[in-house]
N, C-alpha and C. Protein backbone atom coordinates (compact mmCIF):
# COMPACT_ATOMS: atom_id res chain seq x y z
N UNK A 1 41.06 17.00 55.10
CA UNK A 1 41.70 17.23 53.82
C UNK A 1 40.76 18.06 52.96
N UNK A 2 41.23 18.66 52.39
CA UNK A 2 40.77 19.48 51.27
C UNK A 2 39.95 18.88 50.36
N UNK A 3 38.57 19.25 49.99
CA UNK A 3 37.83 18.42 48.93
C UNK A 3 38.68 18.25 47.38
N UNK A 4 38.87 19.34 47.06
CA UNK A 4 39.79 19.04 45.35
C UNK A 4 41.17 17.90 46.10
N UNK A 5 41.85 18.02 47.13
CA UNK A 5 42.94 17.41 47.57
C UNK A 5 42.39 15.94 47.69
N UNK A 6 41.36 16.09 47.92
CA UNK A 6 40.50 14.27 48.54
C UNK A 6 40.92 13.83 47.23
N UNK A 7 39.83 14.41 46.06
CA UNK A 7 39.76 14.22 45.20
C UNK A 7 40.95 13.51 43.91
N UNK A 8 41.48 14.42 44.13
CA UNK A 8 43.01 14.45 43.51
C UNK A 8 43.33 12.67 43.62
N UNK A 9 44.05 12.74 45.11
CA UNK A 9 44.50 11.57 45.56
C UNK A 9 43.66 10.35 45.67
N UNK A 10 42.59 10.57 45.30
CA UNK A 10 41.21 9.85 45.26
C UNK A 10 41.57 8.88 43.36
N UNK A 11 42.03 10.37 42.94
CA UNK A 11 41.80 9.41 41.33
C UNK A 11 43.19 8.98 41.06
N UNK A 12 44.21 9.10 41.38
CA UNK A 12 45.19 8.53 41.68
C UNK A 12 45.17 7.02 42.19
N UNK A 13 44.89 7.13 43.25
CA UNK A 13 44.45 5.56 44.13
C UNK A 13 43.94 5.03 42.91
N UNK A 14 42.70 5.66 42.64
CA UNK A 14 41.68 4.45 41.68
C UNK A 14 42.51 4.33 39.76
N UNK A 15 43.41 5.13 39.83
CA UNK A 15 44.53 4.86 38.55
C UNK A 15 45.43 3.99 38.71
N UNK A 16 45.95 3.88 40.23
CA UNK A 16 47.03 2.87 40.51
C UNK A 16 46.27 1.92 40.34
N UNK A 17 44.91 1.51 40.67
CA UNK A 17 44.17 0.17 40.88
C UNK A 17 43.56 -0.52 39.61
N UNK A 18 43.81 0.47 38.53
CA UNK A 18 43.41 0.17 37.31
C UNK A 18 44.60 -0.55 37.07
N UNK A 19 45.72 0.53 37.14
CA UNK A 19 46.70 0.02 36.63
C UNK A 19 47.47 -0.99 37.06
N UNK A 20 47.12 -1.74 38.34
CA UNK A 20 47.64 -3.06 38.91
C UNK A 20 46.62 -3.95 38.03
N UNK A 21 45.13 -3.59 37.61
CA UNK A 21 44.23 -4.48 37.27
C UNK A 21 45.40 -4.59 35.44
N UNK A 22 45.50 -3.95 35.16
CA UNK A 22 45.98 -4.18 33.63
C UNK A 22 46.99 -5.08 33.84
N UNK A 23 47.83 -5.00 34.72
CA UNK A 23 49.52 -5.66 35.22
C UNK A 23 48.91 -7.12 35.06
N UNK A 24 48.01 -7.15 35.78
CA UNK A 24 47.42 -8.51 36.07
C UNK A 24 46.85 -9.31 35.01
N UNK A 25 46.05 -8.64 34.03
CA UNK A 25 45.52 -9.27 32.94
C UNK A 25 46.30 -9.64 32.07
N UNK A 26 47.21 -8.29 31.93
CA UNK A 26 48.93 -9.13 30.88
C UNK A 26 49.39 -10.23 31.61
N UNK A 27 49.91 -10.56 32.77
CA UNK A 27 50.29 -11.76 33.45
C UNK A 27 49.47 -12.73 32.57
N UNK A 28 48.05 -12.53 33.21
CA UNK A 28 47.57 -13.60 32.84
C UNK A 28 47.78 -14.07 31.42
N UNK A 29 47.15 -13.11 30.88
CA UNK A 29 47.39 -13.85 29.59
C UNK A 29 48.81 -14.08 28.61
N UNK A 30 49.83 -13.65 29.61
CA UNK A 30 50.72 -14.45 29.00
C UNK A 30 50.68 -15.79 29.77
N UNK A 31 50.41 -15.89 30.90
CA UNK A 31 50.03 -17.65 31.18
C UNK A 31 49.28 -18.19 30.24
N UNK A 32 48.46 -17.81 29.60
CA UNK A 32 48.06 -18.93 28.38
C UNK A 32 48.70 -18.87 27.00
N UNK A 33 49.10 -17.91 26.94
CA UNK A 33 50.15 -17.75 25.50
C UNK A 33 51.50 -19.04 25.95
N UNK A 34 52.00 -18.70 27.06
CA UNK A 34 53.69 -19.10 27.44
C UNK A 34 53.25 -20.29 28.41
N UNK A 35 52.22 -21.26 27.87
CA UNK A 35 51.65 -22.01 28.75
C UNK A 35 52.60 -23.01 29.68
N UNK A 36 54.13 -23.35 29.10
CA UNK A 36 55.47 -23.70 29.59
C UNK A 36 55.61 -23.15 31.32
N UNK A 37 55.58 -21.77 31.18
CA UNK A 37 55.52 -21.02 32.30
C UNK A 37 54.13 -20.69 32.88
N UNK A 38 52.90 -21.11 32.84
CA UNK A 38 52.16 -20.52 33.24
C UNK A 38 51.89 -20.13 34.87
N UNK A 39 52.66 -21.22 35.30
CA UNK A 39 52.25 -20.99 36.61
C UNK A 39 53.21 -19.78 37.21
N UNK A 40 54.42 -19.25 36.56
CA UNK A 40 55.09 -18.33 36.96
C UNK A 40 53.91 -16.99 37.00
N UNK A 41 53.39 -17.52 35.51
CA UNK A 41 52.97 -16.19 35.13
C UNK A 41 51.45 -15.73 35.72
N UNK A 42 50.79 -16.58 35.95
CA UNK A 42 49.77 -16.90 36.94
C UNK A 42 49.69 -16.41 38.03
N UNK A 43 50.56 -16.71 38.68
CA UNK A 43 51.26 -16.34 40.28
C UNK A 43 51.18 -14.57 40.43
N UNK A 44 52.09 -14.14 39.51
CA UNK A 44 51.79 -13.09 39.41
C UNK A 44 50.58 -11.93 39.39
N UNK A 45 50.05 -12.58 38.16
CA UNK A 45 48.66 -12.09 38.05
C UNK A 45 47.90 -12.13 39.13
N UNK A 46 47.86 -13.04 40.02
CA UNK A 46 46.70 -13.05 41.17
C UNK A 46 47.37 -12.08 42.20
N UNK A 47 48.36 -12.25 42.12
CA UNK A 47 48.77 -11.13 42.83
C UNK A 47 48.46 -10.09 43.26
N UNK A 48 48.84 -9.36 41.50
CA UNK A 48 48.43 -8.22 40.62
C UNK A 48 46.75 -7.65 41.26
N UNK A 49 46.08 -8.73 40.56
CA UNK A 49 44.45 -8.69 41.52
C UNK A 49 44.39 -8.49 42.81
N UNK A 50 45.30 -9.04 43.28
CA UNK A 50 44.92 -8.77 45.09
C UNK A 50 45.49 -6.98 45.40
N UNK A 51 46.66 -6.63 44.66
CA UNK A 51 46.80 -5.14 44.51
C UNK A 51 45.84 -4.47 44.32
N UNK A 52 45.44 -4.58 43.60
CA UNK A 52 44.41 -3.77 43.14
C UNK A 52 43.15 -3.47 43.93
N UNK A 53 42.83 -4.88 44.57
CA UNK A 53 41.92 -4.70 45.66
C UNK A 53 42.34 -4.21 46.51
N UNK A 54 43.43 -4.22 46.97
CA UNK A 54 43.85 -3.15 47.65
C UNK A 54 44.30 -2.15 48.25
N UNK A 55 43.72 -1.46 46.73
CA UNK A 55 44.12 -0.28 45.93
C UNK A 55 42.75 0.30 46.29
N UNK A 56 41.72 -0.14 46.09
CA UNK A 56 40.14 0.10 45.82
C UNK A 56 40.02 0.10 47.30
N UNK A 57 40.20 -0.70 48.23
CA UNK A 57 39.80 -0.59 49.98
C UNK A 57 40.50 0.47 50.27
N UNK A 58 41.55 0.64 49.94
CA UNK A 58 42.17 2.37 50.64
C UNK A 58 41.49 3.21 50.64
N UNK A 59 40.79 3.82 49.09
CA UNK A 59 40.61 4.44 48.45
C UNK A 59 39.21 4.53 49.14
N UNK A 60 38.54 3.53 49.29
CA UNK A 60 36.94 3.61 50.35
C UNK A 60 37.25 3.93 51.64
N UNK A 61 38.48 3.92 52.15
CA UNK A 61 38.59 4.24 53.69
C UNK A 61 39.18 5.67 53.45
N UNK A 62 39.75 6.33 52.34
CA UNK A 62 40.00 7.47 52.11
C UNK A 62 38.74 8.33 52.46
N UNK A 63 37.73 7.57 51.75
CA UNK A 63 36.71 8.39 51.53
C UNK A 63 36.05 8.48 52.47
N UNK A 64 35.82 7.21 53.20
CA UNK A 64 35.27 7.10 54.97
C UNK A 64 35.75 8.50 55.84
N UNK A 65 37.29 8.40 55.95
CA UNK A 65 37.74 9.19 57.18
C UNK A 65 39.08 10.06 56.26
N UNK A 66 38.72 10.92 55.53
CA UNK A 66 39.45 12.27 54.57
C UNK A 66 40.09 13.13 55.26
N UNK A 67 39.86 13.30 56.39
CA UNK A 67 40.83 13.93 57.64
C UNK A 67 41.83 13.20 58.29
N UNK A 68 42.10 11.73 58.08
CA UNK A 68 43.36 11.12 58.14
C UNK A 68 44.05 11.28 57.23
N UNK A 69 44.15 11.60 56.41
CA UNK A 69 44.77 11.64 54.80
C UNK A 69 45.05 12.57 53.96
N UNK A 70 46.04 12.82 53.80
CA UNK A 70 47.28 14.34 53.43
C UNK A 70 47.45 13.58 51.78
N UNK A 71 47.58 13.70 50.74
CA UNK A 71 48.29 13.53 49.67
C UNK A 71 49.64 13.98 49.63
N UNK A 72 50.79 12.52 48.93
CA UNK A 72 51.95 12.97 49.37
C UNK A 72 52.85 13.22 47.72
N UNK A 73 53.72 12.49 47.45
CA UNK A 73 54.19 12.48 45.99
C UNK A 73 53.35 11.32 45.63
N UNK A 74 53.22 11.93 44.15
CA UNK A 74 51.98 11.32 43.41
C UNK A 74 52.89 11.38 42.09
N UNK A 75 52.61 10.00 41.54
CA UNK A 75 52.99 10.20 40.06
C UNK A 75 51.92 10.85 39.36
N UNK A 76 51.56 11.87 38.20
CA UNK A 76 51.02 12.63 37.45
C UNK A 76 49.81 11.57 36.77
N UNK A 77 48.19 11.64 37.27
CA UNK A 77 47.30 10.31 36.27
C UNK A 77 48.14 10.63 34.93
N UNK A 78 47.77 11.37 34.42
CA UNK A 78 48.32 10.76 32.41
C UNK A 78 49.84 10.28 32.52
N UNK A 79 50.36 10.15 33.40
CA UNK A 79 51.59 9.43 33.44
C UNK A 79 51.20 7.96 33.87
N UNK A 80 50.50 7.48 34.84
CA UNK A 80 49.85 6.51 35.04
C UNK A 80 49.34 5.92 33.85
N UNK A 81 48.30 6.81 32.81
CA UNK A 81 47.82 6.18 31.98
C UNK A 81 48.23 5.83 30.51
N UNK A 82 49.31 6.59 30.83
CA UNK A 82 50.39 6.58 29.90
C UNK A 82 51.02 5.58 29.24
N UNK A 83 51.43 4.93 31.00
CA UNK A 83 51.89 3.31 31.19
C UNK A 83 50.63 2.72 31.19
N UNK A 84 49.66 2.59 31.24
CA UNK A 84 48.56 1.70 30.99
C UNK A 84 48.45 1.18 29.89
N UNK A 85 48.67 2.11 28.90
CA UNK A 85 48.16 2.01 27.26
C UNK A 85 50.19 1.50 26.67
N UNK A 86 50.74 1.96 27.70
CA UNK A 86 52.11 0.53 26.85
C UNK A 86 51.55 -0.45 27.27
N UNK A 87 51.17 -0.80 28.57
CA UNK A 87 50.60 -2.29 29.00
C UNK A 87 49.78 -2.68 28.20
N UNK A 88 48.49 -2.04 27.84
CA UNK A 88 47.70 -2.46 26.85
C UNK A 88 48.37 -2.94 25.24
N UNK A 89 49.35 -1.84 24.96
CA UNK A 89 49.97 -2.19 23.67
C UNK A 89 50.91 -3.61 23.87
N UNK A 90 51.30 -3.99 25.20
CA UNK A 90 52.29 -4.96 25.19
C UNK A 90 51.33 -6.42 25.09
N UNK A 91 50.13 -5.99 25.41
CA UNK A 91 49.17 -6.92 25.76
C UNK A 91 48.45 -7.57 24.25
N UNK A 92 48.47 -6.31 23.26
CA UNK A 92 48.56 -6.10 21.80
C UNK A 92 48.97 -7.38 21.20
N UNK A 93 50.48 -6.86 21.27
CA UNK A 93 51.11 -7.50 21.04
C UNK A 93 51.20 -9.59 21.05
N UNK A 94 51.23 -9.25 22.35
CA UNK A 94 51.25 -10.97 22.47
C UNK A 94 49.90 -11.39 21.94
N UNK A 95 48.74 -10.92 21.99
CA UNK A 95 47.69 -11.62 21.46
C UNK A 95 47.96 -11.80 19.67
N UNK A 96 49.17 -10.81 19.17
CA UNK A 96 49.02 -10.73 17.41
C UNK A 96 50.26 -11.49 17.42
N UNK A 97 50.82 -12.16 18.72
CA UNK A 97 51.74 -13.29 18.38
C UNK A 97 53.18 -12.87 18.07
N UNK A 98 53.62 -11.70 18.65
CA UNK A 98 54.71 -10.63 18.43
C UNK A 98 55.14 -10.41 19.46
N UNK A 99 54.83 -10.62 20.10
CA UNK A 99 55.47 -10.96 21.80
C UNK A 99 56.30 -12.03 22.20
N UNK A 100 57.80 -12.34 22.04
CA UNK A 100 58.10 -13.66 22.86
C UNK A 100 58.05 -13.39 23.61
N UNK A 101 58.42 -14.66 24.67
CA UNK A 101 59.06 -14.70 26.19
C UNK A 101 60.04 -13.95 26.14
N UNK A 102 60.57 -13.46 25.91
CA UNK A 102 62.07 -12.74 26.06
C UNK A 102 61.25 -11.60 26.38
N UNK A 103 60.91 -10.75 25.74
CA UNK A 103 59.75 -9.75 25.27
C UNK A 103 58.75 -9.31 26.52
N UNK A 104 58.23 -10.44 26.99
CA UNK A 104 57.28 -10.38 28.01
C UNK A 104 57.97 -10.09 29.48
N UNK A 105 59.05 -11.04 29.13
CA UNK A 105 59.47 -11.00 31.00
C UNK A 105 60.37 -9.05 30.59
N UNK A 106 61.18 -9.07 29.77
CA UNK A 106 61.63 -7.47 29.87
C UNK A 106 60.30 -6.46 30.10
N UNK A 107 59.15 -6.94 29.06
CA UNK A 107 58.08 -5.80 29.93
C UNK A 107 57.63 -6.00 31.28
N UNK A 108 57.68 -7.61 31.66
CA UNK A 108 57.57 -7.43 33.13
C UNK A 108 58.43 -6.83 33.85
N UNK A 109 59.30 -6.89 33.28
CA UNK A 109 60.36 -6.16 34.13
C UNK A 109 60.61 -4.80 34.28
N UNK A 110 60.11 -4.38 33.29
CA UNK A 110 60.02 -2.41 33.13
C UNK A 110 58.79 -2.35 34.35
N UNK A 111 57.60 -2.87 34.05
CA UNK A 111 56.09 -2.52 34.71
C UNK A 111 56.86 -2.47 35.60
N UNK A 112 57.15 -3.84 36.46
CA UNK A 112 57.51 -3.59 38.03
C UNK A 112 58.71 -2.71 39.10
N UNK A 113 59.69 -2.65 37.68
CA UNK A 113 60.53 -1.77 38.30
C UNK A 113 59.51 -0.36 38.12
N UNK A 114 58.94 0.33 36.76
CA UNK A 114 58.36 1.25 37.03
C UNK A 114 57.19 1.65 38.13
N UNK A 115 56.70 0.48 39.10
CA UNK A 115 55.47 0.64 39.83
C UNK A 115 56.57 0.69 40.95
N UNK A 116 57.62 -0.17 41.04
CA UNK A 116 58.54 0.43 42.58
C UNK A 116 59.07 1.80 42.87
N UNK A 117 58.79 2.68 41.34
CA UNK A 117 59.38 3.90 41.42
C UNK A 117 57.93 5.01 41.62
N UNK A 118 57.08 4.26 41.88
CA UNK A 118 55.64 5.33 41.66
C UNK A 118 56.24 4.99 43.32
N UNK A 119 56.00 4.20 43.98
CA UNK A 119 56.76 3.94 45.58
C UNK A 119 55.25 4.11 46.24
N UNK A 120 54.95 3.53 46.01
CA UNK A 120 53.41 3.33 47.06
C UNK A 120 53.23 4.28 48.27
N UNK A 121 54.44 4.15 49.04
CA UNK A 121 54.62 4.45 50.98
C UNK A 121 53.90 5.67 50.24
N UNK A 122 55.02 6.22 49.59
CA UNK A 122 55.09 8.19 48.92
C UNK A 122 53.74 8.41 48.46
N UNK A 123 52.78 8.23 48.53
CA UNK A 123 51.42 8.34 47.69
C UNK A 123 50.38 9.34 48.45
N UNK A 124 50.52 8.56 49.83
CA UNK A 124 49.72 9.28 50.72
C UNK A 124 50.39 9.29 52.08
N UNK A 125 50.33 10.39 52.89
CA UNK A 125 50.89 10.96 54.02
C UNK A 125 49.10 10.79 54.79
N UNK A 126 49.53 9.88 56.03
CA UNK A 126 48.82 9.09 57.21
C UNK A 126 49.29 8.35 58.18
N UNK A 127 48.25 8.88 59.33
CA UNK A 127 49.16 7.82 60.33
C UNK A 127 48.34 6.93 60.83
N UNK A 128 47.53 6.54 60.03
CA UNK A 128 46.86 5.23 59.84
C UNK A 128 47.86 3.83 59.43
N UNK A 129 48.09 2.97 60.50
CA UNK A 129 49.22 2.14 60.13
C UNK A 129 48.33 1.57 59.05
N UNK A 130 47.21 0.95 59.51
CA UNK A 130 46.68 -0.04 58.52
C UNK A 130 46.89 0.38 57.11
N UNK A 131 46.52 1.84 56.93
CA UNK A 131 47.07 1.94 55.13
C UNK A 131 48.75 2.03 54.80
N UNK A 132 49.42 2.54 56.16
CA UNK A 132 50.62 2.36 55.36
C UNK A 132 51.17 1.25 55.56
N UNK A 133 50.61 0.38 56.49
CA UNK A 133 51.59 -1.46 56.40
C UNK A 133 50.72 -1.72 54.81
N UNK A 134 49.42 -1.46 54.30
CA UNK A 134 48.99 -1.81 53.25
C UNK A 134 50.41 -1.82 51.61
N UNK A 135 50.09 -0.05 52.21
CA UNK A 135 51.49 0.66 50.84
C UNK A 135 52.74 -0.04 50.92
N UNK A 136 52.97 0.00 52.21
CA UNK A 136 54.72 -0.68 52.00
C UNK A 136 54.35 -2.17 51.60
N UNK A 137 53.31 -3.04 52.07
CA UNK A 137 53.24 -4.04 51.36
C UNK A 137 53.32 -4.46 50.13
N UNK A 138 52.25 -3.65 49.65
CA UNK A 138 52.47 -3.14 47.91
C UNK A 138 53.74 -3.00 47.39
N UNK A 139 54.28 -2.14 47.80
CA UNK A 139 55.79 -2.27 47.52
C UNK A 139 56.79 -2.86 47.58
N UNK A 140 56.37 -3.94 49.03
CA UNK A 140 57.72 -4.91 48.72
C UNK A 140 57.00 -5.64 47.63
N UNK A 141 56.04 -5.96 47.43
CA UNK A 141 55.79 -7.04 46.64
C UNK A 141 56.35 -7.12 45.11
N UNK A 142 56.51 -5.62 45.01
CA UNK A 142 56.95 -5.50 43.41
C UNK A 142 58.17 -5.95 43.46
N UNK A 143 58.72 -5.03 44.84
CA UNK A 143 60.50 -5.59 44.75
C UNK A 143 60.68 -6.91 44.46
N UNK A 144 59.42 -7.72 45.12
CA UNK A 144 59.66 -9.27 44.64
C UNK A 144 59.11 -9.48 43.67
N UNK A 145 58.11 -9.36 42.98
CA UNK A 145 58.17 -9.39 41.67
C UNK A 145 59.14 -9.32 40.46
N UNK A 146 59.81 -8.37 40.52
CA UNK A 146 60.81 -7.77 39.93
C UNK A 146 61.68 -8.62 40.13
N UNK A 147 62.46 -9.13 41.66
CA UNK A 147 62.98 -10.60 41.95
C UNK A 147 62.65 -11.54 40.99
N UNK A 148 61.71 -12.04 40.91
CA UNK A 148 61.07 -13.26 40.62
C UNK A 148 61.30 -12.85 39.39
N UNK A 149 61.14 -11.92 38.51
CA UNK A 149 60.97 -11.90 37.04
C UNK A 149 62.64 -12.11 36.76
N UNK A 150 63.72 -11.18 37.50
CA UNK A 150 65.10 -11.64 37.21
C UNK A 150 65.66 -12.97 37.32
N UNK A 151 64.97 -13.71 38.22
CA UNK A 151 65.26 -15.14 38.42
C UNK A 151 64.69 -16.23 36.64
N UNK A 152 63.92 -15.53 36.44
CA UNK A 152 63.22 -15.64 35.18
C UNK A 152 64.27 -15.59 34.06
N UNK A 153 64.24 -14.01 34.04
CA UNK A 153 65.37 -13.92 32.81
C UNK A 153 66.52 -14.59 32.90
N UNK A 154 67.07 -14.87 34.12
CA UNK A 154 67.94 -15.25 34.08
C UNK A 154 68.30 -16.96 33.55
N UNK A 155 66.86 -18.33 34.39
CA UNK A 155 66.85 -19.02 33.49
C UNK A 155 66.76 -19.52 32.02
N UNK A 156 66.38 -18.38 31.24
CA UNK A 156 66.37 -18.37 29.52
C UNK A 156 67.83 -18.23 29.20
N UNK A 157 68.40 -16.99 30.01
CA UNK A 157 69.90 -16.69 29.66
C UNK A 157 70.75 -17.99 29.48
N UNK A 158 70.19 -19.16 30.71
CA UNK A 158 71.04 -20.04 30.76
C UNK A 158 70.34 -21.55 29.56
N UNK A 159 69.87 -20.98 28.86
CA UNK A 159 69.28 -21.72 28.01
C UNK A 159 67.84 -22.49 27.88
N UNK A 160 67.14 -22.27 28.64
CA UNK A 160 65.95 -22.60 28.58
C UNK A 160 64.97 -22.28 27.41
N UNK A 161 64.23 -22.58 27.26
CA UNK A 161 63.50 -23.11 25.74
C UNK A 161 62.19 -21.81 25.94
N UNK A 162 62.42 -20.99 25.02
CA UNK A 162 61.44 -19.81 25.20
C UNK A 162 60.53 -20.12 23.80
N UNK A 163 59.98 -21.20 23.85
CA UNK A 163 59.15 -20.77 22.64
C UNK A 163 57.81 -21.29 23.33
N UNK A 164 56.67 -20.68 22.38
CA UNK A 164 55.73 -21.19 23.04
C UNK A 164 54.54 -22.68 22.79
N UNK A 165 54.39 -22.62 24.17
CA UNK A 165 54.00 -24.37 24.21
C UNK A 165 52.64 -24.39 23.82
N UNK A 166 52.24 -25.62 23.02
CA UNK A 166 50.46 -25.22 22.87
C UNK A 166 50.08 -26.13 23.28
């Protein structure tokens, strides 16, 4: 691969891995805000962390062996970081107490539908299974995420008690 091309797809990887690390820290800390739900929200978050790690191991085996590895569709970094800094602002938010549950699970629900549309597989072109069973992993996981968060909204819809527990 091309050194600027390494490169490229190099800071990409390590933007997606930021940006699973942010996914994760909002989780979390809405587990201690929405302490009712925490373990939903918990669950997630570790998740989130385990993405990210391995987000960061690709990205070292990128760098290992750069002649397996083509860059494929890439979402744009300042589009990445774009969504970082809503995450951060959503993250804002709930700490200044302006965040409900209602609030939180719809931004969970944007993040993860928006990270199923960055589409992991599409990132990098390899025929290294190990990174792409990695990517498609990544990706179902959001699909279930995204699952799990509708199963969510959907218990409040049916009346469940969204306020928060201290």
């Amino acid at each position: 691969m091309q050194e600027q091309a390494l490169r490229d797809l190099v800071q990409t990887m390590d933007t997606m891995s930021e940006l699973e690390k942010t996914v994760g820290e909002f989780y979390r800390e809405c587990a201690g805000f929405f302490r009712f739900d925490a373990a939903f929200w918990m669950r997630l978050a570790e998740e989130e962390a385990l993405h990210a790690e391995v987000l960061v191991k690709l990205c070292q085996m990128m760098k290992r062996k750069p002649h397996e590895y083509m860059p494929g569709k890439q979402s744009p970094t300042a589009a990445l970081r774009t969504f970082i800094s809503r995450i951060q602002s959503d993250r804002q938010r709930l700490k200044d107490g302006t965040l409900t549950m209602h609030d939180a699970l719809l931004a969970a629900y944007h993040i993860e539908t928006t990270i199923i549309e960055c589409n992991y597989t599409e990132v990098v072109e390899t025929s290294n299974s190990k990174c792409m069973e990695a990517l498609k992993n990544l990706s179902d996981a959001s699909v279930l995420h995204k699952g799990r968060i509708q199963t969510q909204m959907e218990k409040y819809r049916k009346g469940a008690k969204m306020t928060r527990a201290t």
